[in-house]
N, C-alpha and C. Protein backbone atom coordinates (compact mmCIF):
# COMPACT_ATOMS: atom_id res chain seq x y z
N UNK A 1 -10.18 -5.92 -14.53
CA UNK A 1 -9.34 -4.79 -14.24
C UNK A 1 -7.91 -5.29 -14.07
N UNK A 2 -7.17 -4.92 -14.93
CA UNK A 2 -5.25 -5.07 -14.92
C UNK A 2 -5.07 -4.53 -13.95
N UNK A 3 -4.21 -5.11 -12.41
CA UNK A 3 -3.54 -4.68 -11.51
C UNK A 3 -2.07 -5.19 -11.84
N UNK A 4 -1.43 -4.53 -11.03
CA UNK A 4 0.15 -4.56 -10.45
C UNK A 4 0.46 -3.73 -11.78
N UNK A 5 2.57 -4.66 -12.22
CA UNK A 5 2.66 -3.83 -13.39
C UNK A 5 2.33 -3.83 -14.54
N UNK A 6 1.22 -4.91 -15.25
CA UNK A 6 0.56 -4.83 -15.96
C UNK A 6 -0.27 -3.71 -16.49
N UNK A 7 -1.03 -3.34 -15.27
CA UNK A 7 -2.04 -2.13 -14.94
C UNK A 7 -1.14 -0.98 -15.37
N UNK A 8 -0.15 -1.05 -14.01
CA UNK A 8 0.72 0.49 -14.31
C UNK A 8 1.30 0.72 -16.00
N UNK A 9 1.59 -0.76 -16.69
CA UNK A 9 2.11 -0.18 -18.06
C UNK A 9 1.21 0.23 -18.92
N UNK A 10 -0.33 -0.34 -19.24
CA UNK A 10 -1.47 -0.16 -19.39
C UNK A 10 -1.65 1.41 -19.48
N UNK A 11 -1.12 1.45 -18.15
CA UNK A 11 -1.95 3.24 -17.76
C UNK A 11 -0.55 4.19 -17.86
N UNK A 12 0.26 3.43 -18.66
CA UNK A 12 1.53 4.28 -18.91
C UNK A 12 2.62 5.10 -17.80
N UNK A 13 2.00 3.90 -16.53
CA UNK A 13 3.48 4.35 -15.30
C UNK A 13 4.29 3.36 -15.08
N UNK A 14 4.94 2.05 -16.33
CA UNK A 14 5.70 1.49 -16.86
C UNK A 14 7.23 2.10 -16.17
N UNK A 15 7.53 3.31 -16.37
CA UNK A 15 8.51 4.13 -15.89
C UNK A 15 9.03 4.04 -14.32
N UNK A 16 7.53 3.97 -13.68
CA UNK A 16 7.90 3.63 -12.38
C UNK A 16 8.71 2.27 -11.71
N UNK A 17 8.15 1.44 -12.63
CA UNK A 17 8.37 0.21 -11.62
C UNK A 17 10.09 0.04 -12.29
N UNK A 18 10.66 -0.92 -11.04
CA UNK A 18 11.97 -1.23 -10.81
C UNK A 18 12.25 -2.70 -11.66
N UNK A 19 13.32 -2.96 -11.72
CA UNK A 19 13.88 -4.37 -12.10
C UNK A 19 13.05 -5.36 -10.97
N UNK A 20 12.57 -5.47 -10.22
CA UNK A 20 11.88 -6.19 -9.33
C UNK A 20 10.58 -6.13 -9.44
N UNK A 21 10.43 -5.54 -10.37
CA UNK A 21 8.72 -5.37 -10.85
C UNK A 21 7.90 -4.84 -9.56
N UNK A 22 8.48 -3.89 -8.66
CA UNK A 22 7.75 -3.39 -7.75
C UNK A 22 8.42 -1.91 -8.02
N UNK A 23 6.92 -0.87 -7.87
CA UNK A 23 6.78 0.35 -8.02
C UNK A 23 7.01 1.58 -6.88
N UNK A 24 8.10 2.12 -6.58
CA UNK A 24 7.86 2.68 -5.45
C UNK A 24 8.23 2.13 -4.10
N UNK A 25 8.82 1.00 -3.98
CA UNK A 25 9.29 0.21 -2.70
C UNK A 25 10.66 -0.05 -3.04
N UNK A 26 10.98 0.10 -1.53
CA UNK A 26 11.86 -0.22 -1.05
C UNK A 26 12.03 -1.38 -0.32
N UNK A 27 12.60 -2.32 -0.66
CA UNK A 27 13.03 -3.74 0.36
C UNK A 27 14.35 -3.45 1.28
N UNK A 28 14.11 -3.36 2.56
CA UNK A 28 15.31 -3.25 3.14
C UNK A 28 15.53 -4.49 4.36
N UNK A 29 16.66 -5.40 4.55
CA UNK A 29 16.87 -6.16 5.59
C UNK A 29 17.14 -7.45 4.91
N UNK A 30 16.94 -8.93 5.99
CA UNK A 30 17.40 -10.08 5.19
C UNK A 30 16.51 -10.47 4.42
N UNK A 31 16.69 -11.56 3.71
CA UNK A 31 16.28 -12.75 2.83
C UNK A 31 15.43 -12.16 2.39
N UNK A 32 14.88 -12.91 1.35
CA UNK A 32 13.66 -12.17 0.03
C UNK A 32 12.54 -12.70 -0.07
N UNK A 33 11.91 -13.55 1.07
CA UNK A 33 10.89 -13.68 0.99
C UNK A 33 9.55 -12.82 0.86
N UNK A 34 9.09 -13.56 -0.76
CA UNK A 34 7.83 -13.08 -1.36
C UNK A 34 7.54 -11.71 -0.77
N UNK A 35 8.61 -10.49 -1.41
CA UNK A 35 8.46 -9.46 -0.31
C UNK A 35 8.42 -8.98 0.81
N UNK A 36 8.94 -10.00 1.56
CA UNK A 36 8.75 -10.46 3.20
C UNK A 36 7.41 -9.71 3.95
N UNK A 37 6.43 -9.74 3.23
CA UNK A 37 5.39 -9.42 3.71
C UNK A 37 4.09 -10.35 3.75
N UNK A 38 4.33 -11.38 2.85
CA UNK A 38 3.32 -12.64 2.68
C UNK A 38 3.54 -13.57 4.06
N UNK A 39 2.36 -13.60 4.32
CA UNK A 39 2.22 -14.54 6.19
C UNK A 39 2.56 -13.80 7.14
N UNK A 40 2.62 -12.04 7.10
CA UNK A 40 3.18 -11.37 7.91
C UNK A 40 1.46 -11.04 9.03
N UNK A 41 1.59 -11.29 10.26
CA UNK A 41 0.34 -10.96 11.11
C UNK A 41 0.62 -9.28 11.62
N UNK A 42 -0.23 -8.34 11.69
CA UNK A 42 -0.15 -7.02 11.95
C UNK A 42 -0.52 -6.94 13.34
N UNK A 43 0.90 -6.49 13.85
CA UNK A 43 0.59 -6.62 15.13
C UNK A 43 -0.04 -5.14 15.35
N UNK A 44 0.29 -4.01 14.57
CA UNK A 44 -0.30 -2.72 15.04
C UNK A 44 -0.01 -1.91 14.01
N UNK A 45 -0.50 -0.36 13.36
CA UNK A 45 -0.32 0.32 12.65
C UNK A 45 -0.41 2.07 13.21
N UNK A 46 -0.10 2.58 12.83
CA UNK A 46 -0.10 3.97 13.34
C UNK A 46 -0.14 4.45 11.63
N UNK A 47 -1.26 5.94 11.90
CA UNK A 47 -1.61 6.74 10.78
C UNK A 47 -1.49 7.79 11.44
N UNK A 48 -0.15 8.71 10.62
CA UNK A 48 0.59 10.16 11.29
C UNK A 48 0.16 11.11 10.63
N UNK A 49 -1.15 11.72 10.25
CA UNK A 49 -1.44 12.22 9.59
C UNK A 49 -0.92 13.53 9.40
N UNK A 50 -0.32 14.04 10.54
CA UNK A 50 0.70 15.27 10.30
C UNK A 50 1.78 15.22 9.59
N UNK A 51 2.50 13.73 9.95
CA UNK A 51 3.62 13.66 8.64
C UNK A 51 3.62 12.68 7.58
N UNK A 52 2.10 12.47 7.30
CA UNK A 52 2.00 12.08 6.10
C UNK A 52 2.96 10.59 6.13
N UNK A 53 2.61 9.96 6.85
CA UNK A 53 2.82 8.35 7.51
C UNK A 53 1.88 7.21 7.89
N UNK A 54 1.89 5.83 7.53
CA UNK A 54 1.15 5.01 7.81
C UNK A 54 2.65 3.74 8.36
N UNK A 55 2.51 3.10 9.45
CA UNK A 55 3.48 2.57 9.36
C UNK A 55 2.68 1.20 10.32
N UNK A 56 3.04 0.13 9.61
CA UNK A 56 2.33 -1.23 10.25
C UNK A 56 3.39 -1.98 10.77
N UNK A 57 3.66 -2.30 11.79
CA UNK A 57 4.38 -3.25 12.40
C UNK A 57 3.99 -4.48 12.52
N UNK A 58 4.35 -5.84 12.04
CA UNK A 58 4.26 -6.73 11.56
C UNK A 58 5.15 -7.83 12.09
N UNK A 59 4.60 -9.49 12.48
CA UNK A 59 5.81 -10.59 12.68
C UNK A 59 5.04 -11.11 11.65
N UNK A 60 6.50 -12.39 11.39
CA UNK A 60 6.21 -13.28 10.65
C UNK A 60 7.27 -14.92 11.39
N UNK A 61 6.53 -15.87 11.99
CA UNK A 61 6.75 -16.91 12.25
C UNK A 61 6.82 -17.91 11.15
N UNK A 62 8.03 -18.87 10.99
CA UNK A 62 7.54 -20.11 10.10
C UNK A 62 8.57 -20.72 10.68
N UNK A 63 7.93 -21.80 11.23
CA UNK A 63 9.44 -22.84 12.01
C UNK A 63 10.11 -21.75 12.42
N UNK A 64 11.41 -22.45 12.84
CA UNK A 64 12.28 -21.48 13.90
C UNK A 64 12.50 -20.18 13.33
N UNK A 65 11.79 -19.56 12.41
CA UNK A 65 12.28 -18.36 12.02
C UNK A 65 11.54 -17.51 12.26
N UNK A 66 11.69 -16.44 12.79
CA UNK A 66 11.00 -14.99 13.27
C UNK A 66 11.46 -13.87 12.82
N UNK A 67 10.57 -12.81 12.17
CA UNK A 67 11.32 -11.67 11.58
C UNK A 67 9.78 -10.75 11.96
N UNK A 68 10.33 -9.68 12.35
CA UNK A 68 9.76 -8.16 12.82
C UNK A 68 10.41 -7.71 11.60
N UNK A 69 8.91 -6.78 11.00
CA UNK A 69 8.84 -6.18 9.61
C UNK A 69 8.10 -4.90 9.51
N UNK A 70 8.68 -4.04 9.42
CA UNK A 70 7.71 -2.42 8.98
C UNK A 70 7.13 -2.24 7.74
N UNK A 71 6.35 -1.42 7.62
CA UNK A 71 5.88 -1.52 6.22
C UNK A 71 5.59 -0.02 6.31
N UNK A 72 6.15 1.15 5.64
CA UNK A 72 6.37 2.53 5.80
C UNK A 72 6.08 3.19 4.62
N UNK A 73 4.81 4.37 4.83
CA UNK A 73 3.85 4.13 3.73
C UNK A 73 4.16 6.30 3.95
N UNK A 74 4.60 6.08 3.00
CA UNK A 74 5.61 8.07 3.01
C UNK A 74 4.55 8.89 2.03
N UNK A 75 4.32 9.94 2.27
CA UNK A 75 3.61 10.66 1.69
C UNK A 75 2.15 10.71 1.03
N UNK A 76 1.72 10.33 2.59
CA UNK A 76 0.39 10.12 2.56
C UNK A 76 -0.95 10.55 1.93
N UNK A 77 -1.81 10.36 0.91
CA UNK A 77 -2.57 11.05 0.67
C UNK A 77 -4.06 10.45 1.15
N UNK A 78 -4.24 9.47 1.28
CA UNK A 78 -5.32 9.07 1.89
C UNK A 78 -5.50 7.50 1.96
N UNK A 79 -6.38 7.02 2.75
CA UNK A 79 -6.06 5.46 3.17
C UNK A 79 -7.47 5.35 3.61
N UNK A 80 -7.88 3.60 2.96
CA UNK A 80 -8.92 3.03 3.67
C UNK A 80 -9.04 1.53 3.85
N UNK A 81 -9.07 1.18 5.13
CA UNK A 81 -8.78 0.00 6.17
C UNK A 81 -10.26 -0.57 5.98
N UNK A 82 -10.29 -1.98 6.45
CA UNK A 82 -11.44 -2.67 6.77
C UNK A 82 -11.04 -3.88 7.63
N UNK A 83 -12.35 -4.62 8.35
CA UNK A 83 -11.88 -5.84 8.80
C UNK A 83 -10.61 -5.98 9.69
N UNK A 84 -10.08 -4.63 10.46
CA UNK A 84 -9.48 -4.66 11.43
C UNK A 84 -9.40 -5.55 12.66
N UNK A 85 -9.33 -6.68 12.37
CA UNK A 85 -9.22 -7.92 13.04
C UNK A 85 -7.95 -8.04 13.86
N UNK A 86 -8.20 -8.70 15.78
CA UNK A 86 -6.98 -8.81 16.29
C UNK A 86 -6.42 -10.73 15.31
N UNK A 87 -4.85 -10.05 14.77
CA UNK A 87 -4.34 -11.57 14.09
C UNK A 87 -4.57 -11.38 12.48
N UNK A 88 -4.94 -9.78 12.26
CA UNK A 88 -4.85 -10.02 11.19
C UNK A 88 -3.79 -10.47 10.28
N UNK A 89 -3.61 -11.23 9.03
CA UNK A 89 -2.87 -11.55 8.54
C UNK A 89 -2.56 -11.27 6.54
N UNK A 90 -1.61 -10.64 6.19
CA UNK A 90 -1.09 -10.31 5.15
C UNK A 90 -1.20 -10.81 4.48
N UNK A 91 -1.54 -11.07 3.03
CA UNK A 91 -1.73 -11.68 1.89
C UNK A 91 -0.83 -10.87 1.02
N UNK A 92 -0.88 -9.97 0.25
CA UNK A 92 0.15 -9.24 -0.28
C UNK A 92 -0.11 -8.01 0.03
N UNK A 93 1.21 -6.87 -0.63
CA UNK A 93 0.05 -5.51 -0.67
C UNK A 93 1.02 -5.68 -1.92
N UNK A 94 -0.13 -4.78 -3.39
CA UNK A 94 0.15 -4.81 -4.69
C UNK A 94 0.35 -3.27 -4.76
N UNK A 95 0.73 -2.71 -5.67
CA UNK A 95 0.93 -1.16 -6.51
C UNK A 95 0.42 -1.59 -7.68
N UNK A 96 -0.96 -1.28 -7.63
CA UNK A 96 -2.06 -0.61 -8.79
C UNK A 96 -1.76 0.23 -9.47
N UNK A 97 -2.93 0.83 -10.71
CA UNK A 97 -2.68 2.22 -11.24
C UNK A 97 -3.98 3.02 -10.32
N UNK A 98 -3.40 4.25 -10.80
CA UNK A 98 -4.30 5.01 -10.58
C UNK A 98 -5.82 5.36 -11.23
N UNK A 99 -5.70 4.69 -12.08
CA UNK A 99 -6.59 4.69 -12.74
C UNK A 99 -7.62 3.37 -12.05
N UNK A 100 -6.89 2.30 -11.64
CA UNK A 100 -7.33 1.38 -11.13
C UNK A 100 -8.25 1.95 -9.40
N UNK A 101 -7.32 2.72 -8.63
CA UNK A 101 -7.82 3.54 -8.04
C UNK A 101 -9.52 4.00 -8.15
N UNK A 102 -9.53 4.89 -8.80
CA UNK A 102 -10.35 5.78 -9.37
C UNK A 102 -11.66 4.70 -9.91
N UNK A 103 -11.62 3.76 -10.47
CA UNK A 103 -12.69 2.65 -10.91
C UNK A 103 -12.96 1.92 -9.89
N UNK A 104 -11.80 1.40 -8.61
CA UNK A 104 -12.55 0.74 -7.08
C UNK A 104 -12.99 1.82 -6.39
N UNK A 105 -12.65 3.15 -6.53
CA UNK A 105 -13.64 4.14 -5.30
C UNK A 105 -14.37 4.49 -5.34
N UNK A 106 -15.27 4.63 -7.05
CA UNK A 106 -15.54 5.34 -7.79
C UNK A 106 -17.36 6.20 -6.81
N UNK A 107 -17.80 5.10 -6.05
CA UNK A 107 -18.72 5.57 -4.75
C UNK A 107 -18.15 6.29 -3.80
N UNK A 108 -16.75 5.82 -3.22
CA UNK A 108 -16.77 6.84 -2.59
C UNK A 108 -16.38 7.76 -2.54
N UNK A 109 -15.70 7.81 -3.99
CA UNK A 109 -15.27 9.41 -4.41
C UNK A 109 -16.19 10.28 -4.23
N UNK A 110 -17.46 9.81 -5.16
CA UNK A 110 -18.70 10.38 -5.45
C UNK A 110 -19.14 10.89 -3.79
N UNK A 111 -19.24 10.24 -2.88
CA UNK A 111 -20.01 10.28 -1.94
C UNK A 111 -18.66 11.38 -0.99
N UNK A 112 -17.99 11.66 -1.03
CA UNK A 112 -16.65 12.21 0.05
C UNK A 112 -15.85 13.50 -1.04
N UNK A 113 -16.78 13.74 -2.37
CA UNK A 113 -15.89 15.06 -3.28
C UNK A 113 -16.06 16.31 -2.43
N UNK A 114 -17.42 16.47 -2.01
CA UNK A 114 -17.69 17.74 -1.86
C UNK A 114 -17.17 18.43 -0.50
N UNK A 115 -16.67 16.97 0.11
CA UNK A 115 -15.54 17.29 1.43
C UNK A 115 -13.94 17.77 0.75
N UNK A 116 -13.49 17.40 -0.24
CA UNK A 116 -12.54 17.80 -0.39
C UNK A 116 -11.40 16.48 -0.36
N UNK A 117 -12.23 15.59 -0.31
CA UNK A 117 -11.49 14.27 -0.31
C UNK A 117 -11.10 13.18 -1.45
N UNK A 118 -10.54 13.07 -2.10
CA UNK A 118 -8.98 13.03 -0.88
C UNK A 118 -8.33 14.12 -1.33
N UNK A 119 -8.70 14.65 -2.22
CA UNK A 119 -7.94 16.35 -2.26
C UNK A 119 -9.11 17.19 -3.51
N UNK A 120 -9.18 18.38 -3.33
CA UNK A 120 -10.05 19.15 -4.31
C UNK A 120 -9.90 18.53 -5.64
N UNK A 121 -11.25 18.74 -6.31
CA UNK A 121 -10.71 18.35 -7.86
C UNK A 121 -12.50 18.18 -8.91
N UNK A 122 -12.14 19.10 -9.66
CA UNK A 122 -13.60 19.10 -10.48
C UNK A 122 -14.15 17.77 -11.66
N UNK A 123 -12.62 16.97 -11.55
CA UNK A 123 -13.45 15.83 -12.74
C UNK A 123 -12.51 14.66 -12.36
N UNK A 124 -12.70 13.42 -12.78
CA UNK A 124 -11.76 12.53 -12.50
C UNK A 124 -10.58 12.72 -13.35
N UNK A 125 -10.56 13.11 -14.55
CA UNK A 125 -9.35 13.63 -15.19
C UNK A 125 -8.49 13.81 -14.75
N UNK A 126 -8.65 15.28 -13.43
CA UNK A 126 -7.97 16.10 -12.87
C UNK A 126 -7.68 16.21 -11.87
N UNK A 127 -8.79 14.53 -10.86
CA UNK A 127 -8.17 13.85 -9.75
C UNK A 127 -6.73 13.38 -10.62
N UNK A 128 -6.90 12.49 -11.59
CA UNK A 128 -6.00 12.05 -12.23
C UNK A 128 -4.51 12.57 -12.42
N UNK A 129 -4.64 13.53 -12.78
CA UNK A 129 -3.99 14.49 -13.12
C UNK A 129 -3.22 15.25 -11.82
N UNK A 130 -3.47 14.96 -10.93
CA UNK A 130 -3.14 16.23 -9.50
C UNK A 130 -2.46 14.82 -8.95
N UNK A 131 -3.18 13.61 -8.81
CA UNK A 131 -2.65 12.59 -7.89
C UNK A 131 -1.17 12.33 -8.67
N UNK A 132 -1.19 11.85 -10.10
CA UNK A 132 0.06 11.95 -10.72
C UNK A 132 1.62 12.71 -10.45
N UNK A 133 0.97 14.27 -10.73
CA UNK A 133 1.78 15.11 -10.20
C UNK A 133 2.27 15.15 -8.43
N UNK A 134 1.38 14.83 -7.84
CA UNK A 134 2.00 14.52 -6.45
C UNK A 134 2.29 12.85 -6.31
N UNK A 135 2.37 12.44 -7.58
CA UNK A 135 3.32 11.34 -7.27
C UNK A 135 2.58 10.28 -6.23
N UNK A 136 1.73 9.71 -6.81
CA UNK A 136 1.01 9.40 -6.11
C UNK A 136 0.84 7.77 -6.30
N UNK A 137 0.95 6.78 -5.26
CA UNK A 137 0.97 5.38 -5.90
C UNK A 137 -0.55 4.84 -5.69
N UNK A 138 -1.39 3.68 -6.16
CA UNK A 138 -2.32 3.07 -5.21
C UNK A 138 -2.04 1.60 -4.65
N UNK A 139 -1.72 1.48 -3.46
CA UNK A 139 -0.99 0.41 -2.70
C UNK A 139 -2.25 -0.48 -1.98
N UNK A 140 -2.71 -1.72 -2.74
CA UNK A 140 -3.75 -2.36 -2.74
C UNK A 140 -3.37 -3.81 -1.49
N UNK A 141 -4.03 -3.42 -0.20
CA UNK A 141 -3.70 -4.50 0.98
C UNK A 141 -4.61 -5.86 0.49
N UNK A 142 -4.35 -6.98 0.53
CA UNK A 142 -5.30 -7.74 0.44
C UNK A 142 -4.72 -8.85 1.51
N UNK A 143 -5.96 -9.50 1.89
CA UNK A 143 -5.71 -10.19 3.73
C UNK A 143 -5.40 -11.56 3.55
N UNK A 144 -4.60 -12.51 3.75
CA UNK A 144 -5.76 -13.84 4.18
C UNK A 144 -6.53 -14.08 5.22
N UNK A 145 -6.50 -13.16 5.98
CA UNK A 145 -7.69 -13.08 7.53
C UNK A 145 -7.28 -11.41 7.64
N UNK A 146 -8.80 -10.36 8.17
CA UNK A 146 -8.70 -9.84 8.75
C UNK A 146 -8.73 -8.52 7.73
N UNK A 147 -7.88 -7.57 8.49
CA UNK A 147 -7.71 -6.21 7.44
C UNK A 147 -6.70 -5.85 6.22
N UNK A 148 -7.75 -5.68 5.43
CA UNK A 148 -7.79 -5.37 4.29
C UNK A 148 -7.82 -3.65 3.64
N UNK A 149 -7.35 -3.55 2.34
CA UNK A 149 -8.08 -2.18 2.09
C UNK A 149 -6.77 -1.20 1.17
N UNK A 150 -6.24 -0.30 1.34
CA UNK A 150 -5.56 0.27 0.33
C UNK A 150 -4.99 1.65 0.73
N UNK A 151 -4.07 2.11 0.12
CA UNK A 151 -3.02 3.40 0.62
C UNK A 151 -2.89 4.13 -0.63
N UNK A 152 -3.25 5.66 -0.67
CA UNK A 152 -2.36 6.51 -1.75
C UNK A 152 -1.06 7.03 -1.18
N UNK A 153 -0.13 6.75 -1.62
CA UNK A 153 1.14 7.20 -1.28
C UNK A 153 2.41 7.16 -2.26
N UNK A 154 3.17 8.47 -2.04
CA UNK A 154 4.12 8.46 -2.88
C UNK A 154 4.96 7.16 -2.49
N UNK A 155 5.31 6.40 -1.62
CA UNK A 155 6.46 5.56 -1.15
C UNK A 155 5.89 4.39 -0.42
N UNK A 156 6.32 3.56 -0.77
CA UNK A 156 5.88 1.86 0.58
C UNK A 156 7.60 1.83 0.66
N UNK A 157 8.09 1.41 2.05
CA UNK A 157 8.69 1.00 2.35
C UNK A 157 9.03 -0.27 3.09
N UNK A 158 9.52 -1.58 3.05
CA UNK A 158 9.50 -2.62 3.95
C UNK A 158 11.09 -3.00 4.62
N UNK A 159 10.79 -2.75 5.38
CA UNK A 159 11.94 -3.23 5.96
C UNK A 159 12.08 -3.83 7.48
N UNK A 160 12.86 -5.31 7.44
CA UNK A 160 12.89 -5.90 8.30
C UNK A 160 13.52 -5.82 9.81
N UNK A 161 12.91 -5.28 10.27
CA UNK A 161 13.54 -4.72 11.80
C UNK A 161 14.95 -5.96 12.63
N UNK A 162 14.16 -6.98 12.32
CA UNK A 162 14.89 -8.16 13.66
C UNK A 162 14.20 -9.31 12.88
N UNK A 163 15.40 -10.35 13.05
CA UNK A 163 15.32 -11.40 12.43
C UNK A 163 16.06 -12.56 13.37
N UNK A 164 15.22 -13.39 13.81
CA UNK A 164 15.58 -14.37 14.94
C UNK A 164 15.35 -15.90 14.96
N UNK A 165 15.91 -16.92 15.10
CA UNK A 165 15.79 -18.08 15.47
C UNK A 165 14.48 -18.24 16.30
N UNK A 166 13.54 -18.74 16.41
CA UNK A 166 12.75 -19.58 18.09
C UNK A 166 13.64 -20.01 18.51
């Protein structure tokens, strides 16, 4: 299975991604480390389901350097976590296709349609088709310890709160 923008050009959302080869994000704050989200430990997350928000608060230590990092996940359509470990720690998070989506859930679509989850829809086509139109990304967490798992959302945002010496 083709992930990142491989996948997305594949599945013809080529359009989306930026000169930075990231789809839908925003980098905001210092230095450019590997997205400044690689070696980042999650210190906590909040899921706002009223306003359609996931937002993980995050450090990242290496030698004297310390940086507090958000990761702001806008227009929520549905999310699934695992391995919620205290210390979990960040490996990347990627922007999949949707199509890629749709082939990792493909159980628990099956098993969570007739709830209405993650939104009405009579065929995968027309999941396809509806998630598109609402602009919809698949934002793939992967760990090196701990929680893992994935976000539909129109927007990831990262941005570095505080950036400090030890």
């Amino acid at each position: 299975m083709a992930r990142g923008k491989a996948g997305a050009e594949q599945a013809g959302l080529w359009k989306n991604w930026g000169p930075d080869g990231l789809a839908g994000i925003i980098l905001r704050g210092a230095g450019n480390r590997m997205s400044q989200i690689h070696g980042n430990r999650i210190l906590s997350y909040t899921v706002d389901l009223g306003n359609e928000r996931i937002v993980f608060d995050t450090e990242y230590h290496a030698g004297a350097q310390h940086e507090r990092t958000a990761i702001v996940f806008g227009s929520v359509c549905a999310h699934a976590f695992e391995n919620e470990d205290k210390g979990s720690i960040i490996f990347d998070i990627e922007a999949a296709s949707l199509e890629d989506f749709i082939e990792d859930n493909r159980d628990l679509l099956g098993q969570k349609k007739r709830y209405g989850w993650p939104l009405l829809y009579a065929s995968e086509a027309e999941l396809l088709e509806k998630l598109r139109e609402a602009r919809q990304q698949y934002f793939v967490i992967d760990s090196s310890f701990g929680l893992y798992g994935w976000v539909l959302a129109e927007t990831m945002e990262i941005e570095v709160t505080d950036v400090s010496a030890a």
